[in-house]
Protein backbone atom coordinates (compact mmCIF):
# COMPACT_ATOMS: atom_id res chain seq x y z
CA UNK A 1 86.66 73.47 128.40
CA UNK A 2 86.90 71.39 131.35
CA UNK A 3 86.14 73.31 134.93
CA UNK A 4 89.74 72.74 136.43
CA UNK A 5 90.73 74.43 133.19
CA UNK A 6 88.32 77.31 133.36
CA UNK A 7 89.50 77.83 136.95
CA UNK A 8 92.72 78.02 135.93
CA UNK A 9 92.20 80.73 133.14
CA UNK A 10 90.43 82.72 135.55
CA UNK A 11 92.95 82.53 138.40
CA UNK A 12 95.24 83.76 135.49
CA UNK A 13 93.48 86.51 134.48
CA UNK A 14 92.48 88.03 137.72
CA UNK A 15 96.15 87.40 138.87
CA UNK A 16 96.99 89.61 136.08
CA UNK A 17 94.38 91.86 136.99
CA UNK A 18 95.99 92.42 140.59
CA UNK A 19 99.00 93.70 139.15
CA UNK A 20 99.88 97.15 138.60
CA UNK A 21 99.37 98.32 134.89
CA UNK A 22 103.25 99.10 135.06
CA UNK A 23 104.39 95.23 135.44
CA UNK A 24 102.03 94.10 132.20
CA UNK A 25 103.44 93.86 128.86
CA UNK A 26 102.63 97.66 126.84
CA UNK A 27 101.67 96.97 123.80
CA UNK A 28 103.59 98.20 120.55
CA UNK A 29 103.79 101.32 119.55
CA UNK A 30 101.90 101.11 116.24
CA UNK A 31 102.94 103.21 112.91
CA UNK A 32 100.71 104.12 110.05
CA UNK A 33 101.52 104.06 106.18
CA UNK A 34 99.40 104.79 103.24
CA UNK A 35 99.53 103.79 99.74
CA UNK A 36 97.56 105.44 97.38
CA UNK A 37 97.86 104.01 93.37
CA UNK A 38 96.46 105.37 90.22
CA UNK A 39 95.24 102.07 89.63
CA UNK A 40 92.63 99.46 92.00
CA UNK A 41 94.88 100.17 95.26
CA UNK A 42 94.33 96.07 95.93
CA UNK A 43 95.16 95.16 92.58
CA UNK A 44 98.23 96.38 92.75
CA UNK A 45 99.57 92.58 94.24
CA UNK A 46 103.62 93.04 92.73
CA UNK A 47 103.84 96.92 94.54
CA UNK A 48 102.09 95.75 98.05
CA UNK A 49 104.36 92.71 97.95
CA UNK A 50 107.28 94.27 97.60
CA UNK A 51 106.04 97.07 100.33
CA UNK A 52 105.29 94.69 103.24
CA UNK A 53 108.65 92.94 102.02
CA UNK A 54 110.53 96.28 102.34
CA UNK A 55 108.58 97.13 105.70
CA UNK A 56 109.35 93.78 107.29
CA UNK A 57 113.33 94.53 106.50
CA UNK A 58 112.61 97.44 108.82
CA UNK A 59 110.82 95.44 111.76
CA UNK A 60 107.34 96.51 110.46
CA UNK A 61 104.80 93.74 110.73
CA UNK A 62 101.15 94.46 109.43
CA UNK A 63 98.77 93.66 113.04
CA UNK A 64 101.97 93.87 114.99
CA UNK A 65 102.83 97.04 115.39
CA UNK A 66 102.06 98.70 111.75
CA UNK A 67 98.57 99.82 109.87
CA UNK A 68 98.61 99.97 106.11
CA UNK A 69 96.05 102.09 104.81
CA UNK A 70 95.62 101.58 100.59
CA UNK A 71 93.85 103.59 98.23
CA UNK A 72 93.12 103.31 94.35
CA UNK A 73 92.16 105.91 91.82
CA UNK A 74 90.81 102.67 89.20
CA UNK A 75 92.70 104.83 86.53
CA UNK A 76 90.17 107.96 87.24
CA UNK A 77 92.92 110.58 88.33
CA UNK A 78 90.32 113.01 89.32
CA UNK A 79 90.01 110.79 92.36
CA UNK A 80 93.52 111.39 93.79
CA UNK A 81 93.38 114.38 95.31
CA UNK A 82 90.57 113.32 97.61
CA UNK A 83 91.68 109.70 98.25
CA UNK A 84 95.48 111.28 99.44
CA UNK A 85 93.30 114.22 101.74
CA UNK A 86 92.17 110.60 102.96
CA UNK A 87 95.17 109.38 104.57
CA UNK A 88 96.36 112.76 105.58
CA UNK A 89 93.41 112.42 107.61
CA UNK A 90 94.51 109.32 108.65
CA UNK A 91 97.62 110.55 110.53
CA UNK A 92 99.92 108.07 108.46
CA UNK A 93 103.58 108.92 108.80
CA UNK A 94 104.37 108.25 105.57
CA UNK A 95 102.46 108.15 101.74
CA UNK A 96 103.88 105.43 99.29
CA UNK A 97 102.55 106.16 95.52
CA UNK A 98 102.41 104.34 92.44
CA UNK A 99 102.83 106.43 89.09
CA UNK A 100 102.82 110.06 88.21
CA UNK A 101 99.45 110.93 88.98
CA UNK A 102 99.19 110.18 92.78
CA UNK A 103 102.66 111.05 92.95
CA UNK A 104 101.91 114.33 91.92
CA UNK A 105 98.59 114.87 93.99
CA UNK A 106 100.86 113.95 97.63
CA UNK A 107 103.43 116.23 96.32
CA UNK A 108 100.58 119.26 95.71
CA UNK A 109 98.41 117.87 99.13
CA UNK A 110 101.75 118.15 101.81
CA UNK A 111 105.13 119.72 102.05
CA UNK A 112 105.75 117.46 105.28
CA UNK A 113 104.43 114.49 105.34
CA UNK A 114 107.13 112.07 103.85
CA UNK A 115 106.30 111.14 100.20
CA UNK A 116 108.28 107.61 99.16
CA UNK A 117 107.34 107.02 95.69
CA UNK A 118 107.59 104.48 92.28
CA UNK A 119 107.53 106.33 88.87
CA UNK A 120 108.74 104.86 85.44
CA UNK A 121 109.68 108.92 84.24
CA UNK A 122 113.09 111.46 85.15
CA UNK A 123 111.55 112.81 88.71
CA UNK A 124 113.95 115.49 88.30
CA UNK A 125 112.98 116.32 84.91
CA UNK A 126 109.22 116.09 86.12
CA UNK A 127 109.62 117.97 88.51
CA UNK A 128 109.26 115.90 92.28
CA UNK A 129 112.79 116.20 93.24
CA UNK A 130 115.79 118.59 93.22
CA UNK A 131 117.92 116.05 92.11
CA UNK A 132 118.80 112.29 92.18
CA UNK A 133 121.36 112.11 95.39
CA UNK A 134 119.88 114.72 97.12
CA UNK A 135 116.28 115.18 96.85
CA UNK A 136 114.95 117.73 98.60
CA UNK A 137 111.65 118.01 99.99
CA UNK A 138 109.55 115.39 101.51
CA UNK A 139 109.75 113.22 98.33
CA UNK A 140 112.48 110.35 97.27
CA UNK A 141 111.84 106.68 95.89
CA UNK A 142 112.45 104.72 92.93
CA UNK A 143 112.26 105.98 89.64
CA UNK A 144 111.61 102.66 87.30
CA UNK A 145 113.73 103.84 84.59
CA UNK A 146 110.48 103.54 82.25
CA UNK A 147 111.15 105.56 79.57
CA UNK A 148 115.07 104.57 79.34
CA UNK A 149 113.50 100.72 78.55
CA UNK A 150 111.48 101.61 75.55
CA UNK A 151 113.95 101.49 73.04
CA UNK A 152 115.15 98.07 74.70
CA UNK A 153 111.54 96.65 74.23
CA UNK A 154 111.58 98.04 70.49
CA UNK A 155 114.40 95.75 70.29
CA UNK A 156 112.91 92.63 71.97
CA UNK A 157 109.59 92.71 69.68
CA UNK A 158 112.24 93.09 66.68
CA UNK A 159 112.78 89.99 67.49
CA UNK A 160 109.55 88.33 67.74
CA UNK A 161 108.24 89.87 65.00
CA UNK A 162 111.51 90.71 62.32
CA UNK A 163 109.08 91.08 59.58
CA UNK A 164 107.34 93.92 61.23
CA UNK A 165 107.93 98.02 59.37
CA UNK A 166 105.56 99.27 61.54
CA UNK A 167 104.93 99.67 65.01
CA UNK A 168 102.27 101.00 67.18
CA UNK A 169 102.78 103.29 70.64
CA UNK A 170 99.63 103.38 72.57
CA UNK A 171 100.28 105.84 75.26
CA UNK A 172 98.24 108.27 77.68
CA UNK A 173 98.62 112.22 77.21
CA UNK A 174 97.52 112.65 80.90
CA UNK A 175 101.40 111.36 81.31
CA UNK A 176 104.55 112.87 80.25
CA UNK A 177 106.16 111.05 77.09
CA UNK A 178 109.00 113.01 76.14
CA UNK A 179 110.80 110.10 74.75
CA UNK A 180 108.58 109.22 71.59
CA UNK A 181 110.97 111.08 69.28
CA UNK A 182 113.84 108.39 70.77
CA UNK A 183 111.94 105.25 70.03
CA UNK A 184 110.83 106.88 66.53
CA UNK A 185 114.72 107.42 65.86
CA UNK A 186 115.42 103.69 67.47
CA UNK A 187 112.63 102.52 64.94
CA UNK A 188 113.80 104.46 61.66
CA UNK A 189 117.41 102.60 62.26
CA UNK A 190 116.00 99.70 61.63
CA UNK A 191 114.25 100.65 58.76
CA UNK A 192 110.63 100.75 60.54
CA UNK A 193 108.11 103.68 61.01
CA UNK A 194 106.48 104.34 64.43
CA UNK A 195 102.63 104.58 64.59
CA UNK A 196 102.15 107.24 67.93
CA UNK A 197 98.47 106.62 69.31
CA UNK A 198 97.22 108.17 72.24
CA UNK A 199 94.56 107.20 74.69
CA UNK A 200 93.33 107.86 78.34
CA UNK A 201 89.71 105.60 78.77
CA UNK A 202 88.92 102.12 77.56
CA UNK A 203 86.64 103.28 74.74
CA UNK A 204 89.56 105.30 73.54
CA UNK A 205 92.26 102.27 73.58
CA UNK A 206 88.90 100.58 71.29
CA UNK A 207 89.64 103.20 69.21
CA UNK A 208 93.35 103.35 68.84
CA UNK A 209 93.40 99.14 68.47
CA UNK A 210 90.72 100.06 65.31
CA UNK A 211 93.31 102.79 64.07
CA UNK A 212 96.13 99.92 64.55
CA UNK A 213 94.19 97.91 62.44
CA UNK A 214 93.73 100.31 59.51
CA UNK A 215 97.13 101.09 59.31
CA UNK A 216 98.11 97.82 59.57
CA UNK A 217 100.55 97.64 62.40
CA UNK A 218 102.74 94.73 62.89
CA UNK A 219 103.68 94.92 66.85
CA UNK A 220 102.49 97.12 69.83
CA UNK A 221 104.53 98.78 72.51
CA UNK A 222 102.42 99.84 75.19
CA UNK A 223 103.55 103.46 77.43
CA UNK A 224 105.20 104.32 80.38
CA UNK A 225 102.84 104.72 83.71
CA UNK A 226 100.01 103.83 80.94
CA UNK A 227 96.83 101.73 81.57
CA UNK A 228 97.78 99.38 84.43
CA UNK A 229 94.31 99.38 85.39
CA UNK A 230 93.17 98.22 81.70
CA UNK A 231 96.21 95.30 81.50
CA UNK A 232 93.43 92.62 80.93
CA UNK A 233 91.61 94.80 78.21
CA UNK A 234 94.36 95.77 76.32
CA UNK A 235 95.80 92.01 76.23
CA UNK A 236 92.41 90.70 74.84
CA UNK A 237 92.22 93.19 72.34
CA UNK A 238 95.61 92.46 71.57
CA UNK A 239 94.78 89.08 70.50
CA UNK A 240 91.27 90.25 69.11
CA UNK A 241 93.02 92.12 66.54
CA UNK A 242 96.00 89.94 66.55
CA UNK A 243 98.47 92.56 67.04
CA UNK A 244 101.74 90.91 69.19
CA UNK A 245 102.16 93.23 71.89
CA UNK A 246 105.11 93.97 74.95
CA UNK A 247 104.20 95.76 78.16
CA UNK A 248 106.06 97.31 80.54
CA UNK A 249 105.06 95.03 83.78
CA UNK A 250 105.27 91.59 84.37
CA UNK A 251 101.64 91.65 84.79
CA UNK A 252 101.07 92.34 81.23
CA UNK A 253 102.31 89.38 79.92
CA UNK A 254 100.72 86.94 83.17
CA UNK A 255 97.33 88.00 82.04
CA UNK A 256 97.73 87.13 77.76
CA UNK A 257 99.92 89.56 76.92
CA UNK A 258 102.63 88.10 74.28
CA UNK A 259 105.62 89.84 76.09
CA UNK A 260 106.67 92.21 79.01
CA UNK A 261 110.05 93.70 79.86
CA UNK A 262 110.56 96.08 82.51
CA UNK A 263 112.05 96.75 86.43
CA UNK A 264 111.00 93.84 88.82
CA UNK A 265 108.01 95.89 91.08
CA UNK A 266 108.46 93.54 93.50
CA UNK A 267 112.15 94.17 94.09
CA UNK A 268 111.82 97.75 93.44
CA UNK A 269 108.80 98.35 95.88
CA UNK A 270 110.51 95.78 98.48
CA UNK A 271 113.08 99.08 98.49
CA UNK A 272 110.72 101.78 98.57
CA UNK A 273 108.86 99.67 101.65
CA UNK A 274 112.31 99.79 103.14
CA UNK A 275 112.98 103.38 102.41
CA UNK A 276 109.44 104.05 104.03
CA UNK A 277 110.24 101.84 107.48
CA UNK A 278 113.83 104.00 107.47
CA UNK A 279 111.80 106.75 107.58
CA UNK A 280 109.72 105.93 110.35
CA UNK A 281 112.13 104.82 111.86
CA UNK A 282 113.53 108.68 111.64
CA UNK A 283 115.68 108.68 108.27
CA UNK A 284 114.97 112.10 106.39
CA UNK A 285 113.89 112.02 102.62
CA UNK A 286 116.55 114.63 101.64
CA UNK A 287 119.11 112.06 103.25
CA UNK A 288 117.69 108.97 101.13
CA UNK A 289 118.60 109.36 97.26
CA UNK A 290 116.12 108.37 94.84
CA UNK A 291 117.28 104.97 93.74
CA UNK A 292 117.13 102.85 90.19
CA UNK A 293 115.59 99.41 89.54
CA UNK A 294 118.51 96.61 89.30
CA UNK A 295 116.74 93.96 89.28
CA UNK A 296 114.38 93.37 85.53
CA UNK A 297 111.63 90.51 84.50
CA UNK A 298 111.67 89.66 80.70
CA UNK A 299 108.35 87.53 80.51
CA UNK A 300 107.03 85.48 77.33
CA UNK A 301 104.22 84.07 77.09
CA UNK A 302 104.28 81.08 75.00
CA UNK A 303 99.91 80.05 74.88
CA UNK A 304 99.76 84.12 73.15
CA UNK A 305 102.42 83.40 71.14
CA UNK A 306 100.84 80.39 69.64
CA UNK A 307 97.55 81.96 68.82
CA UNK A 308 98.79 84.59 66.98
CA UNK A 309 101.42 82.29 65.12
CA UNK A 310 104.60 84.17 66.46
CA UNK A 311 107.55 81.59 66.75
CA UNK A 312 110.00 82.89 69.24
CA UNK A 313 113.48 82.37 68.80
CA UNK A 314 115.29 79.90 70.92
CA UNK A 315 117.97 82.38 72.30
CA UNK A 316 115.42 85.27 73.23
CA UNK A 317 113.85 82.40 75.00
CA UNK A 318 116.69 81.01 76.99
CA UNK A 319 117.10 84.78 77.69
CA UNK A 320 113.49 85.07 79.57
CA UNK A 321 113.45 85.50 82.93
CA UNK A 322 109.79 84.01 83.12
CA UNK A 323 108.29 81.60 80.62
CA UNK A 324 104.33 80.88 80.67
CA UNK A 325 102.89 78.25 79.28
């Protein structure tokens, strides 16, 4: 820096100085949200997109004039409690959760702070809310119409694989599944059994791929609010044991999964990041109704589908709203 140039800085600053604190520029008032996930907190890319998306709607800016705190239970739910005591601690003003579990463990941790969650199961049936339109509570968000999907995805990998008579359903019984008997009833119309299997660690999913195995199971529908954290696992088992599988996340099928159908996380985290500015903003939770996904990602991957010899059919194709290579 040249000395006229240094001069003039420091004639700027101490100009600045002179003035009274009330002529400066106060800086932003600066809000505080947490997100806590069952899953790696950071892994989580789709959900945190869609959040700062949804915040940004509502003027929040990350470094500007908002602090996002995130937390991750890595799929061990004994964590959660402790990790949402955490950002209590942390004065946010409002807790975003992914899934069940951390949904449930803000719901039992604070009857005010403002809960804005993302769950693929009936909140009301669960449980977290007194109803759909009107809440109640400190809790409202998107429910990810998870379970209502399954029989759809039945369908899809009917498709892929028409041969198969049997197929698998991995799922954890830490979560509620209260719509197995549906997708049984879905698979017995079309003349095909369905192979329950249940599983909550990655030595038990080692398991329940052997048991898939025995059986011989044709095609693999993975659970609602089930093993995010173990998406790379179960797709390299998948293709291990050569057993074409659909997840329920986009993510599934990015990472050498053979399929994925379910609501767009992005799009349906971009409106719980909105619902969570509102409320900073002053909105109540009993005023905001717990919304449903309308936006949906149907992703093929074609490099799985090649090494386990599964030709997919042009139409279900053209009908993907992702294809990878």
């Amino acid at each position: 820096m040249k000395r006229r140039d240094f001069i003039t800085v420091g004639g700027a600053a101490a100009a600045l100085a002179a003035f009274p604190s009330s002529s400066r520029a106060q800086p932003k008032p600066t809000s505080v949200v947490g997100f806590v996930a069952s899953t790696r907190g950071t892994s989580a890319v789709e959900q945190l997109t869609g959040i700062r998306q949804g915040l940004l709607q509502a003027g929040f800016v990350e470094g500007d004039n908002l602090v996002l705190h995130i937390r991750g239970a890595e799929g061990v739910y004994d964590r959660l409690p402790g990790l949402v005591a955490d950002l209590l601690a942390q004065k946010v003003g409002v807790i975003i959760t992914q899934a069940p579990p951390a949904t449930r463990a803000a719901k039992a941790a604070t009857t005010t702070t403002p809960i804005v969650f993302g769950v693929g199961i009936d909140p009301v049936a669960d449980g977290l809310v007194a109803s759909f339109a009107r809440p109640g509570g400190n809790l409202t968000g998107v429910a990810l119409l998870g379970s209502e999907l399954m029989a759809r995805r039945l369908d899809l990998m009917s498709e892929l694989v028409p041969q198969a008579r049997l197929f698998a359903l991995l799922v954890n019984p830490s979560v509620p599944n209260p719509w197995i008997s549906e997708v049984d009833a879905v698979a017995r119309a079309k003349g095909a059994r369905l192979l329950s299997l249940e599983a909550a660690t990655v030595g038990e999913i080692d398991t329940a791929f052997a048991a898939m195995a025995r059986e011989r199971a044709e095609a693999l529908l993975i659970g609602e609010d089930t093993f995010l954290a173990q998406r790379p696992e179960i797709a390299e088992l998948a293709l291990r044991w050569r057993i074409p599988t659909i997840g329920i996340v986009r993510g599934f099928a990015t990472l050498g999964g053979l399929a994925s159908y379910g609501a767009s996380l992005t799009d349906a985290y971009r409106q719980i990041g909105l619902y969570a500015g509102m409320i900073l903003k002053g909105a109540r939770t009993n005023d905001l109704p717990v919304l449903r996904p309308t936006k949906f990602d149907f992703v093929l991957n074609l490099k799985t589908a090649r090494a386990l010899g599964v030709v997919i059919p042009p139409l279900l194709l053209a009908q993907a709203d992702e294809v990878i290579e």
